[in-house]
C-alpha atoms as a PDB file:
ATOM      1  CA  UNK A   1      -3.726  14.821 -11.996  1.00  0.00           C
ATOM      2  CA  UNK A   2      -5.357  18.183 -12.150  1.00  0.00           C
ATOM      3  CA  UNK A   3      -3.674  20.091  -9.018  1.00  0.00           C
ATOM      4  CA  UNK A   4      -0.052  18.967  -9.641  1.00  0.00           C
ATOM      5  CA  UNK A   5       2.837  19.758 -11.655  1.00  0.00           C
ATOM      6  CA  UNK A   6       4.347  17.409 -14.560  1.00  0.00           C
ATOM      7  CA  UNK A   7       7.879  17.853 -11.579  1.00  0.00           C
ATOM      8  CA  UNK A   8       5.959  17.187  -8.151  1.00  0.00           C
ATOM      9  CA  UNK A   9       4.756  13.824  -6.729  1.00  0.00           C
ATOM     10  CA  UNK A  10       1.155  13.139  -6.755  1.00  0.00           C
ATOM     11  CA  UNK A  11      -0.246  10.700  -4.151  1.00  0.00           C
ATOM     12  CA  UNK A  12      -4.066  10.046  -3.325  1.00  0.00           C
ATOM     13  CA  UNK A  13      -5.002   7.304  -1.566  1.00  0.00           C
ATOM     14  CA  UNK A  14      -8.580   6.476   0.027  1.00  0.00           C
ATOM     15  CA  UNK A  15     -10.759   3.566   1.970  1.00  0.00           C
ATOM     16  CA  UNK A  16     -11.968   1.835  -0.643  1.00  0.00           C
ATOM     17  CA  UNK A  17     -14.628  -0.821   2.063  1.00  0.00           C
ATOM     18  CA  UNK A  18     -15.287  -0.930   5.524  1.00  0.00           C
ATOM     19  CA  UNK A  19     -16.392  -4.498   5.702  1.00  0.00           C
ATOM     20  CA  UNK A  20     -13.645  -5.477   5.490  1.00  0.00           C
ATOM     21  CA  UNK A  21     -10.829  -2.203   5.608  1.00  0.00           C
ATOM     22  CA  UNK A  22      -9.450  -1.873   2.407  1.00  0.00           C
ATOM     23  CA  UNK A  23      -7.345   1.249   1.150  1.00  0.00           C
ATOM     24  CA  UNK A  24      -6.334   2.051  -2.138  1.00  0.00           C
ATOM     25  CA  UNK A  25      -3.481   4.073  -2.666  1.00  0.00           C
ATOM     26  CA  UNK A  26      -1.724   5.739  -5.550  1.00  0.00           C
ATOM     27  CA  UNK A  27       1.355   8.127  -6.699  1.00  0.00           C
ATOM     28  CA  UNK A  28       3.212   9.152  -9.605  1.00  0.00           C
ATOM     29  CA  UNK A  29       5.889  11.225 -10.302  1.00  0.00           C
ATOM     30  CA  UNK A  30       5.370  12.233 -14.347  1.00  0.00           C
ATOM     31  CA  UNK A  31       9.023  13.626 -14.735  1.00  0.00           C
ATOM     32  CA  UNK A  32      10.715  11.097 -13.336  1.00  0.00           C
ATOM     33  CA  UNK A  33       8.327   8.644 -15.300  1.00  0.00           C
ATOM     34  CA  UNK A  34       7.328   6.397 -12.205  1.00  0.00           C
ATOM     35  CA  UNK A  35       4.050   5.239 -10.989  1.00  0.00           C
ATOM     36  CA  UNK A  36       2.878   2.901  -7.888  1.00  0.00           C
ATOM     37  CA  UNK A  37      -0.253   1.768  -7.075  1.00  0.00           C
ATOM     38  CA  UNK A  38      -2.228  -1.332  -4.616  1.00  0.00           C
ATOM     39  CA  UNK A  39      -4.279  -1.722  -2.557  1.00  0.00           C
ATOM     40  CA  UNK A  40      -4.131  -2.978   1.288  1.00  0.00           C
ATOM     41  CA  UNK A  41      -6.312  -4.553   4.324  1.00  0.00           C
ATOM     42  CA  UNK A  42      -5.144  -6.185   7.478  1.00  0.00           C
ATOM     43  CA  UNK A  43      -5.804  -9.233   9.002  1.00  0.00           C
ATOM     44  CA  UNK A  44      -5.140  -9.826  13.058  1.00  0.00           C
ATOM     45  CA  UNK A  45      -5.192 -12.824  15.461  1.00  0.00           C
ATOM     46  CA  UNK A  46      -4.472 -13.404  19.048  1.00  0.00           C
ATOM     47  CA  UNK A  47      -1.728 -16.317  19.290  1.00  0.00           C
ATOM     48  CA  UNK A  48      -1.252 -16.585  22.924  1.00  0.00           C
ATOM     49  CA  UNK A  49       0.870 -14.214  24.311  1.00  0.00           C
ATOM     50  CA  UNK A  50       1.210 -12.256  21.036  1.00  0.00           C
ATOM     51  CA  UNK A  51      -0.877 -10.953  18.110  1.00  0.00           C
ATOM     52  CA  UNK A  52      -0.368 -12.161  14.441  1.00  0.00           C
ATOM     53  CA  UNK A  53      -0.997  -9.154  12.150  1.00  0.00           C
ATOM     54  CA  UNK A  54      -1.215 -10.131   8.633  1.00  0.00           C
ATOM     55  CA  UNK A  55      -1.175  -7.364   6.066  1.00  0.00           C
ATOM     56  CA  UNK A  56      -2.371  -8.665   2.786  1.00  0.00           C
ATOM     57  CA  UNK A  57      -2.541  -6.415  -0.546  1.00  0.00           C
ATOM     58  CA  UNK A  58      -0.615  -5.882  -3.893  1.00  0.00           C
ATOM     59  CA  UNK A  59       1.425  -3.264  -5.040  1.00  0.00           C
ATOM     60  CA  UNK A  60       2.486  -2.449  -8.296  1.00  0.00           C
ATOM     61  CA  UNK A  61       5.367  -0.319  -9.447  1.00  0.00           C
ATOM     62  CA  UNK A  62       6.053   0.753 -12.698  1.00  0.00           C
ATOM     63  CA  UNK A  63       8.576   2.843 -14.270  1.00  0.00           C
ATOM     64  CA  UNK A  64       8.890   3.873 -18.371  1.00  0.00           C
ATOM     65  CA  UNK A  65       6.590   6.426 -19.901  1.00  0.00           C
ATOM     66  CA  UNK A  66       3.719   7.275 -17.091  1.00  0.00           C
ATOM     67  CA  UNK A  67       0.887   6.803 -19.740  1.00  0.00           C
ATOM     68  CA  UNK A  68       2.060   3.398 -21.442  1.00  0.00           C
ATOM     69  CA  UNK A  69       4.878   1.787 -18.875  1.00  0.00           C
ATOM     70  CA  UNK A  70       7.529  -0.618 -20.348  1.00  0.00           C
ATOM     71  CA  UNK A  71       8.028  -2.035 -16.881  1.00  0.00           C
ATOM     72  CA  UNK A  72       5.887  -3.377 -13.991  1.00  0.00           C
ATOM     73  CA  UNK A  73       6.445  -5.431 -11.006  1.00  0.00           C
ATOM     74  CA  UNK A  74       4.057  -6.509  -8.802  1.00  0.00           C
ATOM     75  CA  UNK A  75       5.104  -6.809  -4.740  1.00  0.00           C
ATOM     76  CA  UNK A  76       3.474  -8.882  -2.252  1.00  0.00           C
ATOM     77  CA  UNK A  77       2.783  -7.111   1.409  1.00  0.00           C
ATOM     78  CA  UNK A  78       4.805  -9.175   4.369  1.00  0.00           C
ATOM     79  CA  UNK A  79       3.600 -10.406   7.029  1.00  0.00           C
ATOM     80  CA  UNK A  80       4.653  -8.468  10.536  1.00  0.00           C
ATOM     81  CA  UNK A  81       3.975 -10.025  14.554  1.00  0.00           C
ATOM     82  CA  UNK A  82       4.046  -8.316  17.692  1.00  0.00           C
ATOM     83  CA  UNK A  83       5.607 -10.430  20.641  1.00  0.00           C
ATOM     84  CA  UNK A  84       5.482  -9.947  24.611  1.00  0.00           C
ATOM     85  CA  UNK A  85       2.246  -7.735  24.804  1.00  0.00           C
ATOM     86  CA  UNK A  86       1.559  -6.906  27.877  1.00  0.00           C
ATOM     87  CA  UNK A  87      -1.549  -5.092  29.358  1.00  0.00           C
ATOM     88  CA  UNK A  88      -1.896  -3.437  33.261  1.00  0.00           C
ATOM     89  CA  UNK A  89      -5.286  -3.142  34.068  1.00  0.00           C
END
C-alpha cells in the first residue's frame, strides 16, 4: 500500500453490502512477512429470554513472502450469545 512503510502495519477495512452487512477487512505487515484478510456479517435471533448472535465470515492468515505466501490458514468466526437481557421501560 501506497501511504505505508515496508516496517508499519497496514489495515483497511470497509462495508462491502448493506443488504445484508458485510465488511471486508484487511492488514499486512510487509517486514514481518504476514498478511490477514476476510470478510464478516452478523446474524441475530431472539431465543426467549436471550439473543443468539451468530457471526459468520472467513478469515485468512498467511505468513511467508507477502507477495507469494508459503502458508495459509483459513479460520472460521464463532458463534457468541448474550443471556439474561433485561430491558426497564
Amino acid at each position: 500500500m501506497p501511504w505505508v512503510t515496508s516496517d508499519q502495519l497496514a489495515f483497511v477495512a470497509e462495508q462491502v453490502s448493506h443488504h445484508p452487512p458485510v465488511s471486508a477487512f484487511y492488514a499486512e505487515h510487509a517486514n514481518k512477512k504476514i498478511q490477514f484478510n476476510g470478510h464478516i456479517w452478523t446474524k441475530s435471533k431472539f431465543l426467549g429470554l436471550s439473543i443468539g448472535v451468530h457471526n459468520i465470515g472467513l478469515g485468512g492468515l498467511c505468513s511467508g513472502r507477502v507477495t507469494r505466501f508459503n502458508r495459509c490458514d483459513v479460520y472460521l468466526q464463532q458463534e457468541r450469545a448474550v443471556w439474561n437481557l433485561r430491558f426497564d421501560f
